[in-house]
C-alpha atoms as a PDB file:
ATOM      1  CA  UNK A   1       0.000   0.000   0.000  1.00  0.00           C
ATOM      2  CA  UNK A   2       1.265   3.937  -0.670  1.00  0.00           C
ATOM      3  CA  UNK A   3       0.752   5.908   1.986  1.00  0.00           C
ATOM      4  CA  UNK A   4       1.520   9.581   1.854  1.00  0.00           C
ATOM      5  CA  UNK A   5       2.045  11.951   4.497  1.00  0.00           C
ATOM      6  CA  UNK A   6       2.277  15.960   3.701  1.00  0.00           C
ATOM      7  CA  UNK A   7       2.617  18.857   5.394  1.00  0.00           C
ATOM      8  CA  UNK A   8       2.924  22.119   5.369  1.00  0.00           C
ATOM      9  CA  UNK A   9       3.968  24.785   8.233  1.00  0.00           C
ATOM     10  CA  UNK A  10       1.796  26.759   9.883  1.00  0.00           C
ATOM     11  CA  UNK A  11       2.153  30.081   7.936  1.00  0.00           C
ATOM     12  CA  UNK A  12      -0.348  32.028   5.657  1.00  0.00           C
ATOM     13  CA  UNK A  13      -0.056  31.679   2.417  1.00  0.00           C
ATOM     14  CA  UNK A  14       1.072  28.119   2.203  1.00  0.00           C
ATOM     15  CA  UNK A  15      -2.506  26.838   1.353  1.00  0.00           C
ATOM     16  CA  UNK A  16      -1.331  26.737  -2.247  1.00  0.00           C
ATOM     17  CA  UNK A  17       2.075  24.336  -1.158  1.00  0.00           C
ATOM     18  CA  UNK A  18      -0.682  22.005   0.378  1.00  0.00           C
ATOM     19  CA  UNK A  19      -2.536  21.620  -2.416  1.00  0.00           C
ATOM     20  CA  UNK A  20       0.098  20.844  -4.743  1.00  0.00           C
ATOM     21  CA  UNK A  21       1.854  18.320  -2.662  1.00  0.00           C
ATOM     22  CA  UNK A  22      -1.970  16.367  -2.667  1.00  0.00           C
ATOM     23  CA  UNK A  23      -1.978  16.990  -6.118  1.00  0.00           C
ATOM     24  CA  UNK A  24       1.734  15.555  -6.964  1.00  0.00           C
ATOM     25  CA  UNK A  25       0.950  12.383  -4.223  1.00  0.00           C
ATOM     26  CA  UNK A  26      -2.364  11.698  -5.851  1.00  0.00           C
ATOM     27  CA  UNK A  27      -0.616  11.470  -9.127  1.00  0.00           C
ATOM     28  CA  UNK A  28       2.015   9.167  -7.661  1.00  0.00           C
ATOM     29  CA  UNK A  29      -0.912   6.645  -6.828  1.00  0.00           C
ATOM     30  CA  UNK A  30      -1.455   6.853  -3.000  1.00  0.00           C
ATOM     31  CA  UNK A  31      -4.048   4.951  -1.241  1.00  0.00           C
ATOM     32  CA  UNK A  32      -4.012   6.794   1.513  1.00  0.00           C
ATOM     33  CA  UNK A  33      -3.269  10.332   2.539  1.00  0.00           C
ATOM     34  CA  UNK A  34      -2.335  12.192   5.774  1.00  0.00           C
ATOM     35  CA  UNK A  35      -2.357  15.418   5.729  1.00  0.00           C
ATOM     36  CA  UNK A  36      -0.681  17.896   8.749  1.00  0.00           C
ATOM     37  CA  UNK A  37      -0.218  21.680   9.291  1.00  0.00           C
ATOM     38  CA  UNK A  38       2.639  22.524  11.792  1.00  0.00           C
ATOM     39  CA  UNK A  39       6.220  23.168  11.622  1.00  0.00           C
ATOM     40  CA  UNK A  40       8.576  20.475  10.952  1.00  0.00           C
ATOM     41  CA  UNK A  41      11.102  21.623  12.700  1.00  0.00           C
ATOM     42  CA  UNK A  42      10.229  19.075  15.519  1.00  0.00           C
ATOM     43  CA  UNK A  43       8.179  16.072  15.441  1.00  0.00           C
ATOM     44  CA  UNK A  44       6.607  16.471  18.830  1.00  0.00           C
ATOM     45  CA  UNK A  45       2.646  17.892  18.583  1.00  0.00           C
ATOM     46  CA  UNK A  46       2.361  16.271  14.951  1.00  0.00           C
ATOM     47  CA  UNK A  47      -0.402  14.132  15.682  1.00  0.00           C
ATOM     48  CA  UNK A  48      -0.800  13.356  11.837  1.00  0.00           C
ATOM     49  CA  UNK A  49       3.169  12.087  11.514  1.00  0.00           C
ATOM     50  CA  UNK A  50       2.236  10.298  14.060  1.00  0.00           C
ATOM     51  CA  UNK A  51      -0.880   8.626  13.246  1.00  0.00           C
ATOM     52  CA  UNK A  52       0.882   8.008  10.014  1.00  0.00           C
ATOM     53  CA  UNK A  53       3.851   5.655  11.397  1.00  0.00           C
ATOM     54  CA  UNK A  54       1.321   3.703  13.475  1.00  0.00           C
ATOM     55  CA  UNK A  55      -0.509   3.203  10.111  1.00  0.00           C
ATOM     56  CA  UNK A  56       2.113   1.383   7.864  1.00  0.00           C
ATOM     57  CA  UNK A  57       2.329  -1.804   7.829  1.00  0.00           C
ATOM     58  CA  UNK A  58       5.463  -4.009   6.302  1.00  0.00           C
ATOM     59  CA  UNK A  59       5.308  -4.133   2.466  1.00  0.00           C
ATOM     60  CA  UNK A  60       4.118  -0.169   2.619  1.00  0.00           C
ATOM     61  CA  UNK A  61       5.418   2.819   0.895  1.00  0.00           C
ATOM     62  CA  UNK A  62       5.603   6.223   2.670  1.00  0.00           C
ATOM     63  CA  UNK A  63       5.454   8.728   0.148  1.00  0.00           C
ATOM     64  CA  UNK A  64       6.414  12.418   0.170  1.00  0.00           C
ATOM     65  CA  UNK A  65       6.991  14.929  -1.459  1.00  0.00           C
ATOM     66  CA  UNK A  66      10.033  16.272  -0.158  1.00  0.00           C
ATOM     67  CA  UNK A  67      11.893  15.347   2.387  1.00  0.00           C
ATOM     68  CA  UNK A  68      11.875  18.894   4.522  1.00  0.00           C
ATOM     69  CA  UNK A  69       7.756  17.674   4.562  1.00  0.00           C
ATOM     70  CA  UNK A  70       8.781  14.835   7.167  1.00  0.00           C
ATOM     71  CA  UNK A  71      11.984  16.045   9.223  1.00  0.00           C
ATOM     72  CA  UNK A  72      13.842  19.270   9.478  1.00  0.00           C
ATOM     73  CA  UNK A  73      16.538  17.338  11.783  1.00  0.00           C
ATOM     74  CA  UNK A  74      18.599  14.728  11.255  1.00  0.00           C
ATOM     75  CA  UNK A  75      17.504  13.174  13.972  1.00  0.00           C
ATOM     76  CA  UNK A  76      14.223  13.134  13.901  1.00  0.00           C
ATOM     77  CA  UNK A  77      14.596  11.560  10.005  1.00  0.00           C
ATOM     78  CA  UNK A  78      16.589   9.301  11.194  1.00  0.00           C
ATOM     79  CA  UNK A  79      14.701   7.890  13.922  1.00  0.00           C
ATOM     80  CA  UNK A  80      11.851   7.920  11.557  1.00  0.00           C
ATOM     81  CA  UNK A  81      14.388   6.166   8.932  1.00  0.00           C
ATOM     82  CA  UNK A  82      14.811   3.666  11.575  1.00  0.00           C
ATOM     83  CA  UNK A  83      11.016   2.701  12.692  1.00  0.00           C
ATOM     84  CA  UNK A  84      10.007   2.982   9.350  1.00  0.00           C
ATOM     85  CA  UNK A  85      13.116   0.119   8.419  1.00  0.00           C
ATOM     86  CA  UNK A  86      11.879  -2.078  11.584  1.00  0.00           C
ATOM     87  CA  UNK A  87       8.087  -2.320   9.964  1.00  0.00           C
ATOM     88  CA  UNK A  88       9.390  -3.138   7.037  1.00  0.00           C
ATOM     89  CA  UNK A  89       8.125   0.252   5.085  1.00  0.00           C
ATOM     90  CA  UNK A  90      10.386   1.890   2.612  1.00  0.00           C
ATOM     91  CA  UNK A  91      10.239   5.619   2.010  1.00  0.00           C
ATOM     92  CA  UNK A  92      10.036   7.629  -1.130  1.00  0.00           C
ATOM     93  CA  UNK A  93      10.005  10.933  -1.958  1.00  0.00           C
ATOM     94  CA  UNK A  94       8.496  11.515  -5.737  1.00  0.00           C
ATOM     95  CA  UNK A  95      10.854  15.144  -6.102  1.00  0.00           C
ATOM     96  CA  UNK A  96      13.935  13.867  -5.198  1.00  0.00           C
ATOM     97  CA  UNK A  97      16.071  10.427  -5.902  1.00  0.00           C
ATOM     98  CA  UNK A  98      15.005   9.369  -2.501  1.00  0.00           C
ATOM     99  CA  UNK A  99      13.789   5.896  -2.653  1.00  0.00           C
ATOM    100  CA  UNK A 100      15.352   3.662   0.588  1.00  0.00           C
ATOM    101  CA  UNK A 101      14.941   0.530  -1.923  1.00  0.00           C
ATOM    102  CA  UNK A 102      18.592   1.419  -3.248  1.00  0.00           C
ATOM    103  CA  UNK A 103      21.397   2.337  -1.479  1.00  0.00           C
ATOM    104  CA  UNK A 104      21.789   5.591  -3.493  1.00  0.00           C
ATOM    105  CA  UNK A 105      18.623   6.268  -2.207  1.00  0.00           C
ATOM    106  CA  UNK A 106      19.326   5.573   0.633  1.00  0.00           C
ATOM    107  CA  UNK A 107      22.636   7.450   0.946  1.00  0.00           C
ATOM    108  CA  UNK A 108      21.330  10.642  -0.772  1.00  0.00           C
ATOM    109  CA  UNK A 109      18.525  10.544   2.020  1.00  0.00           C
ATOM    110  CA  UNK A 110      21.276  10.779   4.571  1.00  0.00           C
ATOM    111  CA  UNK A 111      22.769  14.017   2.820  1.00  0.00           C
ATOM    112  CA  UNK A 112      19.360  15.789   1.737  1.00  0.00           C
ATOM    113  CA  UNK A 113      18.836  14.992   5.716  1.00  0.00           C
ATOM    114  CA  UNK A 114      22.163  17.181   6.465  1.00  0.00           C
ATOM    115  CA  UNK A 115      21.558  19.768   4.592  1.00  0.00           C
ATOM    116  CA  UNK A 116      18.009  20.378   5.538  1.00  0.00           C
ATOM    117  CA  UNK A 117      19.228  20.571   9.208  1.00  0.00           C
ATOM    118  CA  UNK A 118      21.731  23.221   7.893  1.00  0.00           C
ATOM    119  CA  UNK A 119      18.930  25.438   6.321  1.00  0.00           C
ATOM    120  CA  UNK A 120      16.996  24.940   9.395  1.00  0.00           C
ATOM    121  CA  UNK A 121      20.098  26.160  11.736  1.00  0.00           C
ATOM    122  CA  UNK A 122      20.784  28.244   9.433  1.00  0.00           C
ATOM    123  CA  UNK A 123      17.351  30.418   9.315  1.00  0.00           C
ATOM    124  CA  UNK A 124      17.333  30.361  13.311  1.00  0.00           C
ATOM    125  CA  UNK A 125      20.628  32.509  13.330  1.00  0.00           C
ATOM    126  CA  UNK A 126      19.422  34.784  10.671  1.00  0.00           C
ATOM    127  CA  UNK A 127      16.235  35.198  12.943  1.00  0.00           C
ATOM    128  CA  UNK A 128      17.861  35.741  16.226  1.00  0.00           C
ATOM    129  CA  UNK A 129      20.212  37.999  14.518  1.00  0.00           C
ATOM    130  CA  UNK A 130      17.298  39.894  12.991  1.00  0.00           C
ATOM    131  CA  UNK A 131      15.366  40.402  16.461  1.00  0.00           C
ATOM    132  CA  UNK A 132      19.054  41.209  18.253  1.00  0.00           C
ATOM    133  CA  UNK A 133      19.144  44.314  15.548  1.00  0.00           C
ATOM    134  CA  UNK A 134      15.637  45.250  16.266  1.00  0.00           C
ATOM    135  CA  UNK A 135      15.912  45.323  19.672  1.00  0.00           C
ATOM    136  CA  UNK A 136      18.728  47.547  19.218  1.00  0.00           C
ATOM    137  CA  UNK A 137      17.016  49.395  17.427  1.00  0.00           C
ATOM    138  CA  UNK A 138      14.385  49.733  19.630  1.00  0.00           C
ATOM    139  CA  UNK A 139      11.978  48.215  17.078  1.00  0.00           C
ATOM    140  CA  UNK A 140      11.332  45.403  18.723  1.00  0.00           C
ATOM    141  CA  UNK A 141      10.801  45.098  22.367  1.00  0.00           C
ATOM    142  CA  UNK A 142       9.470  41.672  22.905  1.00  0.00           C
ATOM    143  CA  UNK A 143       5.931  39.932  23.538  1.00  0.00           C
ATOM    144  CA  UNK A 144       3.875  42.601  25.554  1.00  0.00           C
ATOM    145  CA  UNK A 145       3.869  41.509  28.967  1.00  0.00           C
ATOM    146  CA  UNK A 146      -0.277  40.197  30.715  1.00  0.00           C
ATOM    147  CA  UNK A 147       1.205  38.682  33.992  1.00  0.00           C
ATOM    148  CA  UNK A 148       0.007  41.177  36.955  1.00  0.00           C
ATOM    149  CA  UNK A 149       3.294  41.590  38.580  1.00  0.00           C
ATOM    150  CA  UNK A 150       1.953  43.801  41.488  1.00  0.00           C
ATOM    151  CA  UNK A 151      -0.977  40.627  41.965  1.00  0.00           C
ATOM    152  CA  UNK A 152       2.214  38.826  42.329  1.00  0.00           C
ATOM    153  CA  UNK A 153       4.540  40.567  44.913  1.00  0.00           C
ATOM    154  CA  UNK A 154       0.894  40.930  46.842  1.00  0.00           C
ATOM    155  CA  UNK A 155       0.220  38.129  46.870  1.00  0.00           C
ATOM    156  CA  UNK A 156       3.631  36.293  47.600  1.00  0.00           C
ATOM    157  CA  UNK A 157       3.804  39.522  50.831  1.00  0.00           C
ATOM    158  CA  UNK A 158       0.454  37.706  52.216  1.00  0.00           C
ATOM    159  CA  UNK A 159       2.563  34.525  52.208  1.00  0.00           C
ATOM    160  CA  UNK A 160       1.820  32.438  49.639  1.00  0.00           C
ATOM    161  CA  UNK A 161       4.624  30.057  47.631  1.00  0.00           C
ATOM    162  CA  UNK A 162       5.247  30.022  44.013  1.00  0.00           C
ATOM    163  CA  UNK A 163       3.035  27.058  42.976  1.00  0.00           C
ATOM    164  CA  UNK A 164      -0.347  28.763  44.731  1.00  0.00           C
ATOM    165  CA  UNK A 165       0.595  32.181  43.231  1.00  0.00           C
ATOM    166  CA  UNK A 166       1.172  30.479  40.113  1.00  0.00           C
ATOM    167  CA  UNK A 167      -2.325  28.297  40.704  1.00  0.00           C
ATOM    168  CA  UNK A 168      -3.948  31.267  42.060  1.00  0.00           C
ATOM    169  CA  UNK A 169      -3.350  33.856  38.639  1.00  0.00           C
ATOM    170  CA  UNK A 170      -3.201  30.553  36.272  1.00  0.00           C
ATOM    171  CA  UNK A 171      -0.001  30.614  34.944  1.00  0.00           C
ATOM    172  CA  UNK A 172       3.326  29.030  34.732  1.00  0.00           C
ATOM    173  CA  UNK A 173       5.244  28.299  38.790  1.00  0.00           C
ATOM    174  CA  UNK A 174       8.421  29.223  36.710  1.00  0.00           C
ATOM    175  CA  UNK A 175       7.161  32.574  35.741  1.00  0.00           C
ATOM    176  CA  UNK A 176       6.587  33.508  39.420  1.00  0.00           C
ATOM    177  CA  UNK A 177       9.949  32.806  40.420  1.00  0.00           C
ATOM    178  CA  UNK A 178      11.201  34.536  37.127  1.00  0.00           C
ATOM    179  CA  UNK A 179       9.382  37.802  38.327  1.00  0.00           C
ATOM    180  CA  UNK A 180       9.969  37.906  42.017  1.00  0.00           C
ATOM    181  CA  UNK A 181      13.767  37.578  40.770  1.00  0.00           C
ATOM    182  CA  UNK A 182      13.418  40.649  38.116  1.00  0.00           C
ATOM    183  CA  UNK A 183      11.496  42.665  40.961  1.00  0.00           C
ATOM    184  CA  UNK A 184      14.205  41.206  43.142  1.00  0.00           C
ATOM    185  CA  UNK A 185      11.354  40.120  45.809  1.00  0.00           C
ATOM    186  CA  UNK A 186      12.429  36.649  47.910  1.00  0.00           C
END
């Protein structure tokens, strides 16, 4: 059986991406599609990757489109690689020579997997270089902060701990302690 997983991230504007990467995997004779919208940069939270890897069975294809659709780390392919190898399921990807039949395949999976993890690390600089010249600049100053820090310091002066402060105004107990240390309350 071909099964196909796609995905695209979470961003506007990438309706069109999805479509076409149905389109190409429908043309490539899939039985059965999944379909996710998230970043790949991690597998955790995608439920559909997920669901996907339970579903093949030995003798399956996965098929995608590209291989920055399933992993953005190396790791995270490769432990996919690896589950997908102990189910017997082979992997494709119908715009690239990936096809883990061959051992070209195979091998220019493991580079493709390299330098997609390059981009990846390679985009994160660029952003946190970006936001460190903003800030500079004074354009950017940061998500607008909505925890009530005098709530905080009142409450934590009528002696409560972190974790009922933290229970009390529903939020995180590390963001409590966080505060009191910027306000430099003990």
């Amino acid at each position: 059986m071909k099964v196909a997983y796609s995905r695209v991230s979470s961003h506007t504007g990438q309706e069109t991406g999805m479509e076409t990467q149905i389109e190409i995997l429908k043309k490539f004779g899939v039985d059965k599609l999944f379909i996710e919208t998230g970043s790949g940069t991690t597998t955790k939270g995608r439920d559909k990757l997920k669901e996907c890897l339970d579903f093949v069975r030995e003798g399956d294809e996965l098929v995608i489109t590209r291989i920055d659709r399933l992993a953005r780390s190396v790791l995270d392919l490769q432990t996919i690689v690896k589950q997908l190898n102990e189910k017997g399921v082979t992997l494709t990807a119908t715009e690239q020579p990936i096809d883990t039949k061959t051992a070209s395949g195979k091998c220019f999976l493991d580079m493709l997997s390299v330098f997609s993890e390059f981009e990846t690390n390679l985009r994160r600089e660029r952003q946190l270089e970006g936001i460190k010249n903003a800030k500079e600049k004074g354009v950017y100053k940061g998500r607008k902060q909505n925890i009530d820090v005098e709530k905080i310091i009142k409450l934590k002066e009528e002696g409560y701990g972190a974790t009922k402060i933290a229970r009390e105004l529903n939020i995180h107990r590390d963001s409590v302690y966080r505060l009191l240390k910027k306000v430099g309350v003990k």
